[in-house]
N, C-alpha and C. Protein backbone atom coordinates (compact mmCIF):
# COMPACT_ATOMS: atom_id res chain seq x y z
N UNK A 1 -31.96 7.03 -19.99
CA UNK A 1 -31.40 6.77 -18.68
C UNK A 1 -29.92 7.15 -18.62
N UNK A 2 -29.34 7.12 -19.61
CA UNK A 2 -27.95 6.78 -19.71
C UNK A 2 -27.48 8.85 -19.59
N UNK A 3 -28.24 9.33 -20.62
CA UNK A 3 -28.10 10.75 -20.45
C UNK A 3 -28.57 11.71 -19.15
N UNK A 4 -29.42 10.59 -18.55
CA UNK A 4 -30.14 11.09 -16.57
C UNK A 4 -28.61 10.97 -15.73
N UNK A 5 -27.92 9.81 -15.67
CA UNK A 5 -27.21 8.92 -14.93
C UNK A 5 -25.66 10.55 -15.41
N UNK A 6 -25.49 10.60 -16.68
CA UNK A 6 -24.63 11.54 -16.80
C UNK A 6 -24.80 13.20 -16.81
N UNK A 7 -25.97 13.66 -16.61
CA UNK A 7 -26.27 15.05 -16.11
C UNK A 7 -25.92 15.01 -14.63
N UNK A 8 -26.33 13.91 -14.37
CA UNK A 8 -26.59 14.13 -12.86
C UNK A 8 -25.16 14.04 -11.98
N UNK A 9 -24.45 13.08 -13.18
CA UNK A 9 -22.66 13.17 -12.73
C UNK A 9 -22.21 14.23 -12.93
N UNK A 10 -22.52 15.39 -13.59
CA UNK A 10 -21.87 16.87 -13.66
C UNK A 10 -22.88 17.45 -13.17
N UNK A 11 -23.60 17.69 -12.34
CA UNK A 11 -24.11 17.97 -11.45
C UNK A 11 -23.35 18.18 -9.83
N UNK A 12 -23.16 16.46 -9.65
CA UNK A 12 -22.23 16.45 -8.48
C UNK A 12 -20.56 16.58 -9.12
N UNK A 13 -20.50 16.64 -9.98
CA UNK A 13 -18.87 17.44 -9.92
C UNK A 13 -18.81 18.64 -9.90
N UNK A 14 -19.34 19.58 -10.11
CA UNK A 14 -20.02 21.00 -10.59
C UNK A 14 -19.77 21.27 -8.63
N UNK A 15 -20.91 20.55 -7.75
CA UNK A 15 -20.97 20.65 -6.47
C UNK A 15 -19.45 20.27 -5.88
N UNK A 16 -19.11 19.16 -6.07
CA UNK A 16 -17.63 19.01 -5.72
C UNK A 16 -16.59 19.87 -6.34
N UNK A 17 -16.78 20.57 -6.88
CA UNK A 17 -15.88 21.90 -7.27
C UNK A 17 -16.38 23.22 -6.40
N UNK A 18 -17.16 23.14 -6.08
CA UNK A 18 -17.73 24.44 -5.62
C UNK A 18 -17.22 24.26 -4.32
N UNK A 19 -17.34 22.62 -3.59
CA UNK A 19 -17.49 22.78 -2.14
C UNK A 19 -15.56 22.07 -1.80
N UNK A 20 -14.41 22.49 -2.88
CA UNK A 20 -13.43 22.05 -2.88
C UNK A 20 -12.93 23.17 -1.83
N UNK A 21 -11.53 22.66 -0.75
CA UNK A 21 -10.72 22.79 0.41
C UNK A 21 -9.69 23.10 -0.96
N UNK A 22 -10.62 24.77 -0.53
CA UNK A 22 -9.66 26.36 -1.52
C UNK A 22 -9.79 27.60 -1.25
N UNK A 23 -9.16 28.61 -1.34
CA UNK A 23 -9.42 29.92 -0.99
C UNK A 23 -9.67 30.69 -2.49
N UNK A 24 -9.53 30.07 -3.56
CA UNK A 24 -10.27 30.32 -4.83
C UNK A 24 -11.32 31.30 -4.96
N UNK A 25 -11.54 31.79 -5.87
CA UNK A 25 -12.94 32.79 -5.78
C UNK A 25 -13.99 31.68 -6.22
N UNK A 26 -15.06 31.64 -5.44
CA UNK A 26 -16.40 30.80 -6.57
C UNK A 26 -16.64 29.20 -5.57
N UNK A 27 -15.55 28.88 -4.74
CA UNK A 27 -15.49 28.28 -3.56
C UNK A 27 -15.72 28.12 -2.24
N UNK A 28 -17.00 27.24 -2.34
CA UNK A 28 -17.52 27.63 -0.81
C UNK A 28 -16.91 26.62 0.64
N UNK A 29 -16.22 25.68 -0.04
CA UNK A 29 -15.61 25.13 0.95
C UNK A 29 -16.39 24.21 1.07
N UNK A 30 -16.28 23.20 1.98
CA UNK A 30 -16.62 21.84 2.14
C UNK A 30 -18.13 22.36 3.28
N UNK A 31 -18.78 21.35 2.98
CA UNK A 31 -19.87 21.62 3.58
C UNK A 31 -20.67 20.06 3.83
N UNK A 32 -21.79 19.93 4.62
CA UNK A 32 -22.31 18.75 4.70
C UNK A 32 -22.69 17.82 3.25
N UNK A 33 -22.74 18.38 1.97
CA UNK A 33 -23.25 17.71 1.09
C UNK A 33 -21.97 17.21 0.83
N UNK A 34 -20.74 17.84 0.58
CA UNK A 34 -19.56 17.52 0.11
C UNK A 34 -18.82 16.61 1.15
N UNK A 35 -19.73 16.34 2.20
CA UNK A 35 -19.01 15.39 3.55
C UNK A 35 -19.68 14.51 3.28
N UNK A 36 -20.68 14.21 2.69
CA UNK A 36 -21.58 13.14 1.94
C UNK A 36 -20.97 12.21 1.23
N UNK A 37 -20.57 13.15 0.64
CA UNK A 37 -20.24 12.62 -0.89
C UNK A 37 -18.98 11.86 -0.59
N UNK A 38 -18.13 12.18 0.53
CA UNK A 38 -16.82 11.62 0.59
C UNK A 38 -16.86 10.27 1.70
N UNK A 39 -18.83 10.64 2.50
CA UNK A 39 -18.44 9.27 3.41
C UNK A 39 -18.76 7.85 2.68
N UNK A 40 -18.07 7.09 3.72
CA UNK A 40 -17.91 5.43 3.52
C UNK A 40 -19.14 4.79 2.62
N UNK A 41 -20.15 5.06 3.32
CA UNK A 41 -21.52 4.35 2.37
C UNK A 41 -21.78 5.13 1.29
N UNK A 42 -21.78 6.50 1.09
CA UNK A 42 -21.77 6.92 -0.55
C UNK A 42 -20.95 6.24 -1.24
N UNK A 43 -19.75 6.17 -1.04
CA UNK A 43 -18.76 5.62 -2.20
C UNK A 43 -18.26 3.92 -1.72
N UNK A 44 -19.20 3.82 -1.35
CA UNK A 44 -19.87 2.02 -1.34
C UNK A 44 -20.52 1.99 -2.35
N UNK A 45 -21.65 2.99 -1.95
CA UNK A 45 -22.94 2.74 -2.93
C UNK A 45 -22.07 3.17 -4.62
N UNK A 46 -21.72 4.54 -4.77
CA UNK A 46 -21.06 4.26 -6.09
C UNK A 46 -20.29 2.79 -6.60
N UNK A 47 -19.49 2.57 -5.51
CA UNK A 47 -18.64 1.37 -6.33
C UNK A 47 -19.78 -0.07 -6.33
N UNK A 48 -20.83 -0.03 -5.63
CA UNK A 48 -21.39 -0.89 -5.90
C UNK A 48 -22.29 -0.80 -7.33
N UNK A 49 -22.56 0.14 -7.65
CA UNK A 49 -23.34 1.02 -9.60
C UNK A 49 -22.09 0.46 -10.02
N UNK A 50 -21.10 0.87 -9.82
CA UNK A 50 -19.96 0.46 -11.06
C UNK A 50 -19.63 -1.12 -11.33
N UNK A 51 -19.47 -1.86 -10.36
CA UNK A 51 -18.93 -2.62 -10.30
C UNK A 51 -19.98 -4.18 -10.71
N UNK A 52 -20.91 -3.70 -11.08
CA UNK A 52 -22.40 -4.36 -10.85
C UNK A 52 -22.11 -4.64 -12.75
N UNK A 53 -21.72 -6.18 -12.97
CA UNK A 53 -21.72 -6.11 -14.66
C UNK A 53 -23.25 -6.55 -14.94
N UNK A 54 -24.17 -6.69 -14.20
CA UNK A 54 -25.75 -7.50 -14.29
C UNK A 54 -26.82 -5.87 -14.54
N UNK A 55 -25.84 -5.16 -14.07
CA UNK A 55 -27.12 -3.91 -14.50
C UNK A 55 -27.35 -3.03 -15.15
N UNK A 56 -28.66 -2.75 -15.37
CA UNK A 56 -28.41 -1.81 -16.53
C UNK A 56 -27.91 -0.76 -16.54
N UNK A 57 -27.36 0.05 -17.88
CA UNK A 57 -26.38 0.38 -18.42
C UNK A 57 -25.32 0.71 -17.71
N UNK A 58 -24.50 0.03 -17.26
CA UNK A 58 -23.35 -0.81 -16.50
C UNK A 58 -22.27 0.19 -16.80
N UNK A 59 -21.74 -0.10 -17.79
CA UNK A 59 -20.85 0.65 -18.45
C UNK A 59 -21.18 2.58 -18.28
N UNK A 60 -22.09 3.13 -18.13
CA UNK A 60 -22.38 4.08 -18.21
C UNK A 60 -22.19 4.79 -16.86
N UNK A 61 -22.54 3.63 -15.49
CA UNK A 61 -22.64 3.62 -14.33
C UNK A 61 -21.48 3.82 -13.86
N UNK A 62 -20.27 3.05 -14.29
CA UNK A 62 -18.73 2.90 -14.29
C UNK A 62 -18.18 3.71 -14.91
N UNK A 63 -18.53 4.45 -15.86
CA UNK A 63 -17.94 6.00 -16.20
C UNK A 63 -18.08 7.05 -15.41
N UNK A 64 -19.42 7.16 -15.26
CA UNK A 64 -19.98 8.00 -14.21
C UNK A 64 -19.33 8.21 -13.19
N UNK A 65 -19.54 6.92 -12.82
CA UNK A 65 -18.41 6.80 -11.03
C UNK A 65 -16.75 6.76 -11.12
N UNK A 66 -16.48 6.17 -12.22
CA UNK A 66 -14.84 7.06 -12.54
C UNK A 66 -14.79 8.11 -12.57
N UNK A 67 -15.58 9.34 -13.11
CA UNK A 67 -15.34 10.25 -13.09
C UNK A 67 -15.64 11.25 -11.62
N UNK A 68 -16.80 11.04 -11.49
CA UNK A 68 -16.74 10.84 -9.98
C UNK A 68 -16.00 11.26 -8.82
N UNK A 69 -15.40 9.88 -8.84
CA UNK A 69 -14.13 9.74 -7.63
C UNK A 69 -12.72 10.20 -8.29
N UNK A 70 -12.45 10.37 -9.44
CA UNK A 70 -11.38 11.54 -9.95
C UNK A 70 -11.70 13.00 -9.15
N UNK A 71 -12.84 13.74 -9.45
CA UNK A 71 -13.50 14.85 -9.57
C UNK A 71 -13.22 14.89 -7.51
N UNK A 72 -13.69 14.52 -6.79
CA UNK A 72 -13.31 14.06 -5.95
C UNK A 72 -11.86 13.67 -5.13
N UNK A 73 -11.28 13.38 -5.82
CA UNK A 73 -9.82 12.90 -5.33
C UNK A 73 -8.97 14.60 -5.74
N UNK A 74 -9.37 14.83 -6.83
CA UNK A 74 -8.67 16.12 -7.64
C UNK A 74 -9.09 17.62 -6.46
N UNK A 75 -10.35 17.63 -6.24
CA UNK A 75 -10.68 18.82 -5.87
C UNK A 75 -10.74 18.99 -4.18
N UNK A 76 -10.36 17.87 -3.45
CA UNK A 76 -10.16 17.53 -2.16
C UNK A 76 -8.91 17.54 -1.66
N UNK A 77 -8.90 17.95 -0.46
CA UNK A 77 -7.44 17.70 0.03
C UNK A 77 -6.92 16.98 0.89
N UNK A 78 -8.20 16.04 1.51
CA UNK A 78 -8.02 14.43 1.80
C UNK A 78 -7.94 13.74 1.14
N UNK A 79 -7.11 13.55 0.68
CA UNK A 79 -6.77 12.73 -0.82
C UNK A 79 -5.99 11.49 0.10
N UNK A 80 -5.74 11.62 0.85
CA UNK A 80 -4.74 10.31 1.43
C UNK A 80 -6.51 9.83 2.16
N UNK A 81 -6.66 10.03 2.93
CA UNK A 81 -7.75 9.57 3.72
C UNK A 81 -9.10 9.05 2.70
N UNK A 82 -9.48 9.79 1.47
CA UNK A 82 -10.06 9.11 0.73
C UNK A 82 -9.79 8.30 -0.47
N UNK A 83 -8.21 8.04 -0.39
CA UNK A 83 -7.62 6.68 -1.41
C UNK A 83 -7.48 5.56 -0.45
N UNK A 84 -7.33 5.88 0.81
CA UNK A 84 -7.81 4.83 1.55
C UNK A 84 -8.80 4.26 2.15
N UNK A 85 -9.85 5.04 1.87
CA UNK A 85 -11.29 4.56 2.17
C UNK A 85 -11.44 3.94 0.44
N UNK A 86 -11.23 4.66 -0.70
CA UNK A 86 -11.73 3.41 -1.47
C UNK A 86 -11.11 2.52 -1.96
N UNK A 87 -9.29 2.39 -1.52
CA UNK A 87 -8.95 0.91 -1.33
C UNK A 87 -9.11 -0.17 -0.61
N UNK A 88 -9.98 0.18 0.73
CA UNK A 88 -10.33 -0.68 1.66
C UNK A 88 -11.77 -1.23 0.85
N UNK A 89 -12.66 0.10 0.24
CA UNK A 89 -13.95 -0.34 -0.14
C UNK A 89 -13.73 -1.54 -1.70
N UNK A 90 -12.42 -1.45 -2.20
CA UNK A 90 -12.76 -2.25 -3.24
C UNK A 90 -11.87 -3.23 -2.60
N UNK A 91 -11.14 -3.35 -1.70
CA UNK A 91 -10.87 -4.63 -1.20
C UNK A 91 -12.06 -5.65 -0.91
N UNK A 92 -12.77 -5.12 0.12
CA UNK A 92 -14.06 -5.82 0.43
C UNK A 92 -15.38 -5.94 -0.63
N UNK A 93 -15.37 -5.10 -1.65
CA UNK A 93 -16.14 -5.20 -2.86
C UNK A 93 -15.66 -6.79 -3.87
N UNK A 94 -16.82 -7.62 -3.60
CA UNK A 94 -16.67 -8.96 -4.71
C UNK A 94 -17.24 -8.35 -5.95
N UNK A 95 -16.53 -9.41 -6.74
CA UNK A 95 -17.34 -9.10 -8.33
C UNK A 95 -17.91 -10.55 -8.62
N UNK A 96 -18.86 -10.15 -9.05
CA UNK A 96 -20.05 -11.49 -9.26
C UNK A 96 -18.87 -11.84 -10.72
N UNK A 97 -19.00 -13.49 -11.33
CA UNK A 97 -18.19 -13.70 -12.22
C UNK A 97 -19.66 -13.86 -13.39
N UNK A 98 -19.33 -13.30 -14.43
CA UNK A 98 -19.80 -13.01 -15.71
C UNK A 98 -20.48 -13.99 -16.52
């Protein structure tokens, strides 16, 4: 599972490089999957995998999605508009206590 959960994270960074706001060669520009990936309930749903210490492989989930929303923050050029969508999302994100 743990090696599914991390193919599939360079998978979508691989895509979030491709669909990065660039005139680069090999860059297709932002497109509906890469508008996905940056709206509100995707990166709910990630921070809710990460943030989840009850599930399985937890830790793996929370790498994943760090890397993620780096890969993301790095290759975008709404970088203000999406550090503030996921400081609002981990404002409102509880953590169950351990």
């Amino acid at each position: 599972m743990i090696q599914r959960q991390t193919t599939v994270a360079d998978v979508l960074k691989a895509i979030i490089a491709i669909s990065a706001n660039s005139s680069d060669a090999g860059v297709i520009g932002p497109n509906a999957l890469s508008r996905d990936l940056v709206s509100e309930a995707t990166i709910k749903k990630i921070l809710d995998y990460m943030l989840d210490p009850t599930a399985p492989h937890s830790t793996a989930s929370l790498t994943n999605g760090v890397s993620l929303i780096i890969e993301l923050i790095r290759k975008n050029n709404r970088l203000l508009s999406l550090a503030r969508q996921f400081s609002n999302l981990v404002a409102t994100t509880t953590l169950s206590p351990s």
